[in-house]
C-alpha atoms as a PDB file:
ATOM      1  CA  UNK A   1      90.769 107.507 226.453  1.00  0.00           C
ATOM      2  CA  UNK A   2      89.573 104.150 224.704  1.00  0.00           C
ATOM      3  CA  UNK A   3      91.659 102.664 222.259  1.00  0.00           C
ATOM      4  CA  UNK A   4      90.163 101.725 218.893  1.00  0.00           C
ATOM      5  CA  UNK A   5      91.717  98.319 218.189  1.00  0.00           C
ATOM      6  CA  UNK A   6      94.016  98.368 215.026  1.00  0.00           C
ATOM      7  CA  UNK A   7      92.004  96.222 212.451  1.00  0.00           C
ATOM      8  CA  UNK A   8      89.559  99.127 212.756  1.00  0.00           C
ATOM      9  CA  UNK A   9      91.526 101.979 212.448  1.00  0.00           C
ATOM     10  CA  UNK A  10      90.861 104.267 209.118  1.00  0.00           C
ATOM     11  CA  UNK A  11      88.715 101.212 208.187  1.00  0.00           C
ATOM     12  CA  UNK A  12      86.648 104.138 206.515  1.00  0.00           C
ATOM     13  CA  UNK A  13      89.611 104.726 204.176  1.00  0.00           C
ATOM     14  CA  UNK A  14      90.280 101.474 202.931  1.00  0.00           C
ATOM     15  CA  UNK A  15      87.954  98.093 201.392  1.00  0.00           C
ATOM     16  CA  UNK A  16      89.362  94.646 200.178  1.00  0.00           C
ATOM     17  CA  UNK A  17      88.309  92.253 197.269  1.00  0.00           C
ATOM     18  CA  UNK A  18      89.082  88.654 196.677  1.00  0.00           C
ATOM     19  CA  UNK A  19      89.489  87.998 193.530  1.00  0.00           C
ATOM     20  CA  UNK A  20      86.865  86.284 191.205  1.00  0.00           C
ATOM     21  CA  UNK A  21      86.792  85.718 187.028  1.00  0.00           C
ATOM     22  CA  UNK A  22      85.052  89.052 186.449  1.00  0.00           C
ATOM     23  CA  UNK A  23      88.331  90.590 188.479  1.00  0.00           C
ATOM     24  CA  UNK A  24      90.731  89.541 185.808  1.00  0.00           C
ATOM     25  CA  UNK A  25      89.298  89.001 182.403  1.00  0.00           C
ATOM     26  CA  UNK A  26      91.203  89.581 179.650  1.00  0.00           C
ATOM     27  CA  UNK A  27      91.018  92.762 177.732  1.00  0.00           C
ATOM     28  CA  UNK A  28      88.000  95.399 178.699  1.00  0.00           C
ATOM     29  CA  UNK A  29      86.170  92.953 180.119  1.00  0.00           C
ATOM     30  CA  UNK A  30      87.943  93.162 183.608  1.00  0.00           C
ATOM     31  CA  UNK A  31      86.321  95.166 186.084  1.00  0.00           C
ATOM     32  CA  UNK A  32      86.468  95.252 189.763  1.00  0.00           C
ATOM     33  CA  UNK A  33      83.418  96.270 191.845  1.00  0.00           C
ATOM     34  CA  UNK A  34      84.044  98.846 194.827  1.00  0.00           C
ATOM     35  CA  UNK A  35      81.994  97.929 197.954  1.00  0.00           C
ATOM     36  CA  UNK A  36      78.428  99.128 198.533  1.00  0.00           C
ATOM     37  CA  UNK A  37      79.244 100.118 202.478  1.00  0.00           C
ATOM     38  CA  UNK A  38      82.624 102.153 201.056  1.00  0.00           C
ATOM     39  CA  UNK A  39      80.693 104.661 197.992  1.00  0.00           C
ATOM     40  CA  UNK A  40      77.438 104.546 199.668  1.00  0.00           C
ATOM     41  CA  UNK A  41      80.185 106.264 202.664  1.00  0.00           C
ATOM     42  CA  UNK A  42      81.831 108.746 200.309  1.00  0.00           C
ATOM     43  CA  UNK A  43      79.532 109.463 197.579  1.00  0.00           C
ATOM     44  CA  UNK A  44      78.684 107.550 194.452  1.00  0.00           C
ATOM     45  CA  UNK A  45      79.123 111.240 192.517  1.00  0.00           C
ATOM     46  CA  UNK A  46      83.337 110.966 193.316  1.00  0.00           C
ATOM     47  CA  UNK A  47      82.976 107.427 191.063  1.00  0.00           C
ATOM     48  CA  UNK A  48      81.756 108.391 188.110  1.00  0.00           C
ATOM     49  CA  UNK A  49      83.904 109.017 185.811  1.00  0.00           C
ATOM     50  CA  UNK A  50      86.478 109.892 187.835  1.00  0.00           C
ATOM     51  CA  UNK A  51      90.439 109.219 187.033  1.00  0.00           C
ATOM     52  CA  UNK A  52      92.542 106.972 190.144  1.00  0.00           C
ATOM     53  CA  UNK A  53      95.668 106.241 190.340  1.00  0.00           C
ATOM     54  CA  UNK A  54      96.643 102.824 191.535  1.00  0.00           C
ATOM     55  CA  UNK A  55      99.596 102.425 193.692  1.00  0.00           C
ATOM     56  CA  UNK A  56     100.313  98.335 193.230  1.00  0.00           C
ATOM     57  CA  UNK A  57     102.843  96.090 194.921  1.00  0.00           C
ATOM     58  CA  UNK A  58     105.046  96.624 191.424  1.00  0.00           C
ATOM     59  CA  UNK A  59     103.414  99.428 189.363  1.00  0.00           C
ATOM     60  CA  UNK A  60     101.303 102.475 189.016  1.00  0.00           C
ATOM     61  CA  UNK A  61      98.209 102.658 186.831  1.00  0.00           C
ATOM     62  CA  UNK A  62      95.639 104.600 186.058  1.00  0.00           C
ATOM     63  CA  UNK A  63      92.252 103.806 186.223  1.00  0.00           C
ATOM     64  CA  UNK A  64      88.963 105.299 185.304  1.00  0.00           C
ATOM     65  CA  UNK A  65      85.569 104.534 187.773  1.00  0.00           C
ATOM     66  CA  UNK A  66      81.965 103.898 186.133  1.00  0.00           C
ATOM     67  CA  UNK A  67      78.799 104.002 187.935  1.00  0.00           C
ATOM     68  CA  UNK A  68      76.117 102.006 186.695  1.00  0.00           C
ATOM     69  CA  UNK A  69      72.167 102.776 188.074  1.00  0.00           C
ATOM     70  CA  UNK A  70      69.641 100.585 187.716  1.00  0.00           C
ATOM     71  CA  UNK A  71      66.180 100.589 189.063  1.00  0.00           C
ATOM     72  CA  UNK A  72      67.025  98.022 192.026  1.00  0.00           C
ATOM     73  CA  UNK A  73      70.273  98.545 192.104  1.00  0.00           C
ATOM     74  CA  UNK A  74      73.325 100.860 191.841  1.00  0.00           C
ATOM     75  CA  UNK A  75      77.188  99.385 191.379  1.00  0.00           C
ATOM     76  CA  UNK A  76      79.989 101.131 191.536  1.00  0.00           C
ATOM     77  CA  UNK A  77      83.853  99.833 189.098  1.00  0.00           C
ATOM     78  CA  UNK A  78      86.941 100.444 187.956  1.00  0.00           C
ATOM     79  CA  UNK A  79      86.800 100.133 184.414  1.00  0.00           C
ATOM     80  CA  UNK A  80      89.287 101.135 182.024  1.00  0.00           C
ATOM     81  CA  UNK A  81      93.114 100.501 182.858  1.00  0.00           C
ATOM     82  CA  UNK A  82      91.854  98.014 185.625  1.00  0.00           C
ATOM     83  CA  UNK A  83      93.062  94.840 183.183  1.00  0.00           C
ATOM     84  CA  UNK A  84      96.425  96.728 182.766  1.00  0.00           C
ATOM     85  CA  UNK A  85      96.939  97.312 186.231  1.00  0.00           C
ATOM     86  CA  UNK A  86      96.545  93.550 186.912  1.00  0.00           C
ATOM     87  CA  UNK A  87      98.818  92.778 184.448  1.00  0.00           C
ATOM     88  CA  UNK A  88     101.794  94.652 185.355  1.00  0.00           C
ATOM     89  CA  UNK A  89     101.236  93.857 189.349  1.00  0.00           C
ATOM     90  CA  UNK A  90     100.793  89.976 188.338  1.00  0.00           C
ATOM     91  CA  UNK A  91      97.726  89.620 190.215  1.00  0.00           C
ATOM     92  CA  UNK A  92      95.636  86.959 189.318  1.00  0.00           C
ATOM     93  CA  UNK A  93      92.261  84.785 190.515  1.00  0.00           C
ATOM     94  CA  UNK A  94      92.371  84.114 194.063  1.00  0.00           C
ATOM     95  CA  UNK A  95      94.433  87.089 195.131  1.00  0.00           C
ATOM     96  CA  UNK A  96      92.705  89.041 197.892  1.00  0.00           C
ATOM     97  CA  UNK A  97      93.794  92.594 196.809  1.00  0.00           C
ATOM     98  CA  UNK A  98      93.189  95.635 199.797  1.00  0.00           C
ATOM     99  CA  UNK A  99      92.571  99.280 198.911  1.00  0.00           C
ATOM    100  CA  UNK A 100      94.011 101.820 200.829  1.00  0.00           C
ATOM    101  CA  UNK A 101      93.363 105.490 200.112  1.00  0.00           C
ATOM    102  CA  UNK A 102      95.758 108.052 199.487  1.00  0.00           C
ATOM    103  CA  UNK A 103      94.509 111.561 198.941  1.00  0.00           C
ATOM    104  CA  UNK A 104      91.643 112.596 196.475  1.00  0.00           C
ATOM    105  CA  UNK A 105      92.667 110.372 193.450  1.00  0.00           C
ATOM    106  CA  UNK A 106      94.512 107.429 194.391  1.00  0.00           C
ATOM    107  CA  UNK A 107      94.417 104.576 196.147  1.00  0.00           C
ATOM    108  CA  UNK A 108      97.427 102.054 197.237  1.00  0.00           C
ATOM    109  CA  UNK A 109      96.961  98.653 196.553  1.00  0.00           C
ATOM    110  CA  UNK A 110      98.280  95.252 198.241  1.00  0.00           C
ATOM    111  CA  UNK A 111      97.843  91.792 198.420  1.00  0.00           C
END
């Protein structure tokens, strides 16, 4: 039986950002976008308006996803809570922040 090296396993499960100014704006502003290659995977429909909650290094948050369709283009976020979560995990620009997921709804997040 071949072994599937570890950086691979349940890659399908999980996706990583680095941080940028978009990440961690103050306020509503902040967004994070989820990867093309991971909702493109599992379905744009389970981002849309759908509730997560976000395991971090110090907290749990909730957060609410958004799709946004355009005619070139479709982009996936977390929207609303997404500044708070930040906030009370003291991430900041420059962190590279992984997403690992944990059941329907939730997703555990470390840097």
């Amino acid at each position: 039986m071949e072994q599937v090296p570890h950086a691979r396993r349940g890659s399908e499960l999980r996706f990583r950002r680095p941080f940028c100014a978009s990440h961690v704006r103050p306020d509503k502003a902040a967004q994070i976008d989820i990867p093309t290659v991971y909702w493109r995977k599992h379905g744009k429909e389970k981002l849309n308006g759908q509730l997560y909650t976000l395991e971090g290094p110090l907290k749990e948050s909730c957060v609410n996803s958004a799709l946004h369709v355009t005619p070139r283009q479709t982009f996936c976020f977390f929207t609303s809570g997404w500044f708070e979560f930040c906030v009370l995990n003291q991430l900041k620009l420059g962190d590279t922040v992984n997403f690992l997921k944990r059941g329907p709804c939730g997703f555990q997040v470390t840097i």
